[in-house]
Protein backbone atom coordinates (compact mmCIF):
# COMPACT_ATOMS: atom_id res chain seq x y z
CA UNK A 1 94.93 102.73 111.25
CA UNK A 2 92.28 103.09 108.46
CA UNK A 3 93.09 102.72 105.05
CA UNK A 4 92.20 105.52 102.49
CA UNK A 5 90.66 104.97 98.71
CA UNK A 6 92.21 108.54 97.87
CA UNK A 7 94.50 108.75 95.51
CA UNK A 8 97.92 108.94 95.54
CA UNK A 9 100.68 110.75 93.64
CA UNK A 10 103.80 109.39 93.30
CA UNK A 11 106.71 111.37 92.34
CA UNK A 12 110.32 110.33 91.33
CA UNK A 13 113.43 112.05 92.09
CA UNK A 14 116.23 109.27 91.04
CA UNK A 15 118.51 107.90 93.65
CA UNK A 16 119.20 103.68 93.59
CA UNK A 17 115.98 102.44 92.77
CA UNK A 18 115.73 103.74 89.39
CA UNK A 19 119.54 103.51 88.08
CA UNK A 20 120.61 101.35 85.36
CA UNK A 21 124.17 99.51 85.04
CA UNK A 22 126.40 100.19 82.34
CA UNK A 23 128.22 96.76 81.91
CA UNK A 24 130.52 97.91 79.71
CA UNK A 25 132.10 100.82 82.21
CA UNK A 26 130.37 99.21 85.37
CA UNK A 27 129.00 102.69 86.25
CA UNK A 28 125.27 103.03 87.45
CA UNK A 29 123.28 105.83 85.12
CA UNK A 30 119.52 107.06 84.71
CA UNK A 31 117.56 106.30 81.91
CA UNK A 32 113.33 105.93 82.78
CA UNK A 33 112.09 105.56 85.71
CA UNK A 34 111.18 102.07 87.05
CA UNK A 35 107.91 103.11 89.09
CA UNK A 36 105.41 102.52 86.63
CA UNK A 37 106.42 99.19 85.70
CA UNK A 38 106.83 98.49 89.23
CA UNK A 39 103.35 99.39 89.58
CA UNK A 40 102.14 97.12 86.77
CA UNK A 41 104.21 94.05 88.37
CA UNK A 42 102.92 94.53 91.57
CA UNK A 43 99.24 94.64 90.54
CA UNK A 44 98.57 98.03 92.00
CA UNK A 45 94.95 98.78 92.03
CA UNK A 46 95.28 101.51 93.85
CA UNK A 47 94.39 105.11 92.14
CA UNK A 48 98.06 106.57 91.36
CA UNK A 49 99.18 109.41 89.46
CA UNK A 50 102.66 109.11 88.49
CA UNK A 51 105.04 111.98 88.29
CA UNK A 52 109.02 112.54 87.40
CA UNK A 53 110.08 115.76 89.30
CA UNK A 54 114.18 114.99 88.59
CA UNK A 55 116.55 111.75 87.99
CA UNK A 56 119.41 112.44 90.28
CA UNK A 57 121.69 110.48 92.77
CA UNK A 58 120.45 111.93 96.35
CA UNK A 59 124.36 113.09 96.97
CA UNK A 60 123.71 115.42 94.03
CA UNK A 61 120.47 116.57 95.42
CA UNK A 62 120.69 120.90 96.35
CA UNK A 63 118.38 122.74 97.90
CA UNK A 64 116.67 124.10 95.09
CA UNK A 65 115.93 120.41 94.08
CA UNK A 66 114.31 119.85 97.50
CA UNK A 67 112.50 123.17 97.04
CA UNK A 68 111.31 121.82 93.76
CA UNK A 69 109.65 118.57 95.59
CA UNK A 70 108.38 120.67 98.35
CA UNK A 71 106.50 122.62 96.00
CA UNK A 72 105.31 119.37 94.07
CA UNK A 73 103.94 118.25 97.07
CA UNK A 74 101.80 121.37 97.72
CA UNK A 75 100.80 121.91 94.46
CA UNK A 76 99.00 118.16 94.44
CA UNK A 77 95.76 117.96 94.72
CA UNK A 78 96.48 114.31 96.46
CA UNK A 79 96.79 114.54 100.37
CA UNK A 80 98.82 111.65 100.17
CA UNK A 81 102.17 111.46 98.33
CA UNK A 82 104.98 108.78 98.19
CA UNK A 83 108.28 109.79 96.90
CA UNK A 84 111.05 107.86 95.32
CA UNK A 85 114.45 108.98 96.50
CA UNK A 86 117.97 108.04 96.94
CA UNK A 87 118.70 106.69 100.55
CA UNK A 88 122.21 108.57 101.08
CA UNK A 89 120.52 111.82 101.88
CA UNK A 90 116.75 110.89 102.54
CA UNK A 91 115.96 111.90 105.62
CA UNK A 92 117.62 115.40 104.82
CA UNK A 93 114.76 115.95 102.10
CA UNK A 94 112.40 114.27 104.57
CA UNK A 95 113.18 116.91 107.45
CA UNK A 96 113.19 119.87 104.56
CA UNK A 97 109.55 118.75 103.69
CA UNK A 98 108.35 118.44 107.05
CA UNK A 99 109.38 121.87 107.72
CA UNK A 100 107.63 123.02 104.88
CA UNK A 101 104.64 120.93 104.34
CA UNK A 102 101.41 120.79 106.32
CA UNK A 103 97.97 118.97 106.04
CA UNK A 104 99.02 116.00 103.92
CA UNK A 105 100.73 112.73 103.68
CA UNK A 106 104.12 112.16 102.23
CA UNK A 107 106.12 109.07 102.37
CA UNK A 108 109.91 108.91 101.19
CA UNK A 109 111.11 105.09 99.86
CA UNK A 110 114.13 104.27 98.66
CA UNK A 111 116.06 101.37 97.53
CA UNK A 112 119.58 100.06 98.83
CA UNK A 113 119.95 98.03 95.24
CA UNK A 114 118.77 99.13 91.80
CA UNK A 115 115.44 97.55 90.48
CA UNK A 116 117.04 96.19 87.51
CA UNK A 117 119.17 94.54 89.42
CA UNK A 118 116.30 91.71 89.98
CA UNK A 119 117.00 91.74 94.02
CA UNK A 120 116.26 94.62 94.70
CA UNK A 121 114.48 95.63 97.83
CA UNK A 122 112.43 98.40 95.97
CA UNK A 123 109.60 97.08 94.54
CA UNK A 124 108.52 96.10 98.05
CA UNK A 125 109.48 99.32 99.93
CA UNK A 126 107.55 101.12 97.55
CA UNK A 127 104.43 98.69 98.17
CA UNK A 128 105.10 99.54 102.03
CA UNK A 129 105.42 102.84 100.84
CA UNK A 130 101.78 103.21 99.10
CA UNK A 131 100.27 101.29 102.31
CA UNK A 132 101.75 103.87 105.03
CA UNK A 133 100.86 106.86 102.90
CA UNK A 134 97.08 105.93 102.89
CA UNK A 135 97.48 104.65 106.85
CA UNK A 136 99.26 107.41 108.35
CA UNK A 137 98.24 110.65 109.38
CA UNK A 138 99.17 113.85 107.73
CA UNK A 139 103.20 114.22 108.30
CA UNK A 140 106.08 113.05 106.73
CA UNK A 141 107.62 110.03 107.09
CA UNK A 142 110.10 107.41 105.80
CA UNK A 143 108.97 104.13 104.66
CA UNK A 144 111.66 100.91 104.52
CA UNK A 145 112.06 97.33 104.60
CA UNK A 146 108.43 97.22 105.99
CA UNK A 147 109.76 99.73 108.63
CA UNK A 148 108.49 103.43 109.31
CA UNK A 149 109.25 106.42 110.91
CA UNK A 150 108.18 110.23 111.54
CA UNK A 151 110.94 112.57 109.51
CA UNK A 152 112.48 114.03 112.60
CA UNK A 153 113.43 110.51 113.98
CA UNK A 154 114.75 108.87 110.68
CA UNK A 155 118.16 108.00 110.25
CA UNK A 156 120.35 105.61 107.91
CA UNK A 157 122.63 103.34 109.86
CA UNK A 158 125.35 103.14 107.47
CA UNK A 159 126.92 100.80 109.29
CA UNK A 160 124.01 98.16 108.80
CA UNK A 161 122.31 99.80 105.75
CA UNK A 162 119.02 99.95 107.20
CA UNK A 163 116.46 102.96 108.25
CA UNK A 164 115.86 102.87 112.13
CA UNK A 165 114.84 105.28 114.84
CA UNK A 166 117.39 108.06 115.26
CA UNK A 167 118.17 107.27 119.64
CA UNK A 168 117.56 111.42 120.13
CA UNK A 169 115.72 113.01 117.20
CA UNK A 170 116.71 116.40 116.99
CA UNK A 171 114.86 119.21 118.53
CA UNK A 172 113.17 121.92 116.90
CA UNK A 173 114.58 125.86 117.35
CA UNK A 174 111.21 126.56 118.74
CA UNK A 175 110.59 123.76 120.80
CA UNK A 176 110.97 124.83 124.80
């Protein structure tokens, strides 16, 4: 693997890593997104441009939102793209894109625990995140816990809470 001094966009679509806690309900909400500063904390030197597509939990995500990112992602002039998204239906939005997308880069991260909440495992998924998406060739992948895999052979264990390698990825229609 070679690393790349292209830039890369970054978009966010909501899910865990950028929800806030109410502590007066104890219900999780949206306010800003947490990328940027995460960026600033981290000491990225990297060439990023930042981008909020939506602020939703992935369980609310439609199709028309994963349209929306699809068409983010081709519209970019960056070949390489990481993407902030809730883990619940990731590697449904990862599979959409792959279908869809051709010729560049994209990386889905996630967080299991919010970013405000101080442990969260986000601020260094998305620093795995920006490291596979200039490694990698064109495809799209997912990207945690230092782990990561093509789209087609993602899956959550929700057992375990972790990304791993699905044990039979699913064929394509047009595959023989």
């Amino acid at each position: 693997m070679t690393m790349s001094d292209a830039p890369v966009a970054v978009f966010a679509t909501g899910g865990t890593f950028d929800k806030e806690y109410n502590e007066l309900d104890g219900t999780l909400f949206f306010k800003t997104p947490h990328t940027p500063e995460m960026l600033r904390l981290g000491r990225c030197t990297l060439p990023v441009r930042f981008e909020t597509l939506m602020m939703k939990d992935s369980l609310d995500m439609t199709e028309a939102d994963r349209a929306l990112i699809a068409q983010a992602c081709a519209r970019a002039p960056e070949s390489r793209i990481v993407i902030t998204h809730g883990t619940d239906t990731m590697e449904v939005t990862a599979r959409f894109l792959a279908e869809r997308l051709a010729g560049k880069t994209v990386v889905l991260t996630g967080a299991m625990v919010p970013y405000t909440f101080g442990s969260s495992d986000g601020l260094f998924n998305l620093g795995s995140a920006l490291a596979f998406a200039q490694a990698l060739p064109p495809g799209v992948y997912i990207a945690m816990n230092g782990r990561c895999f093509p789209a087609a052979e993602a899956t959550k264990n929700r057992r375990t809470g972790r990304f791993e390698r699905r044990a039979h990825p699913p064929r394509r229609a047009d595959a023989p």
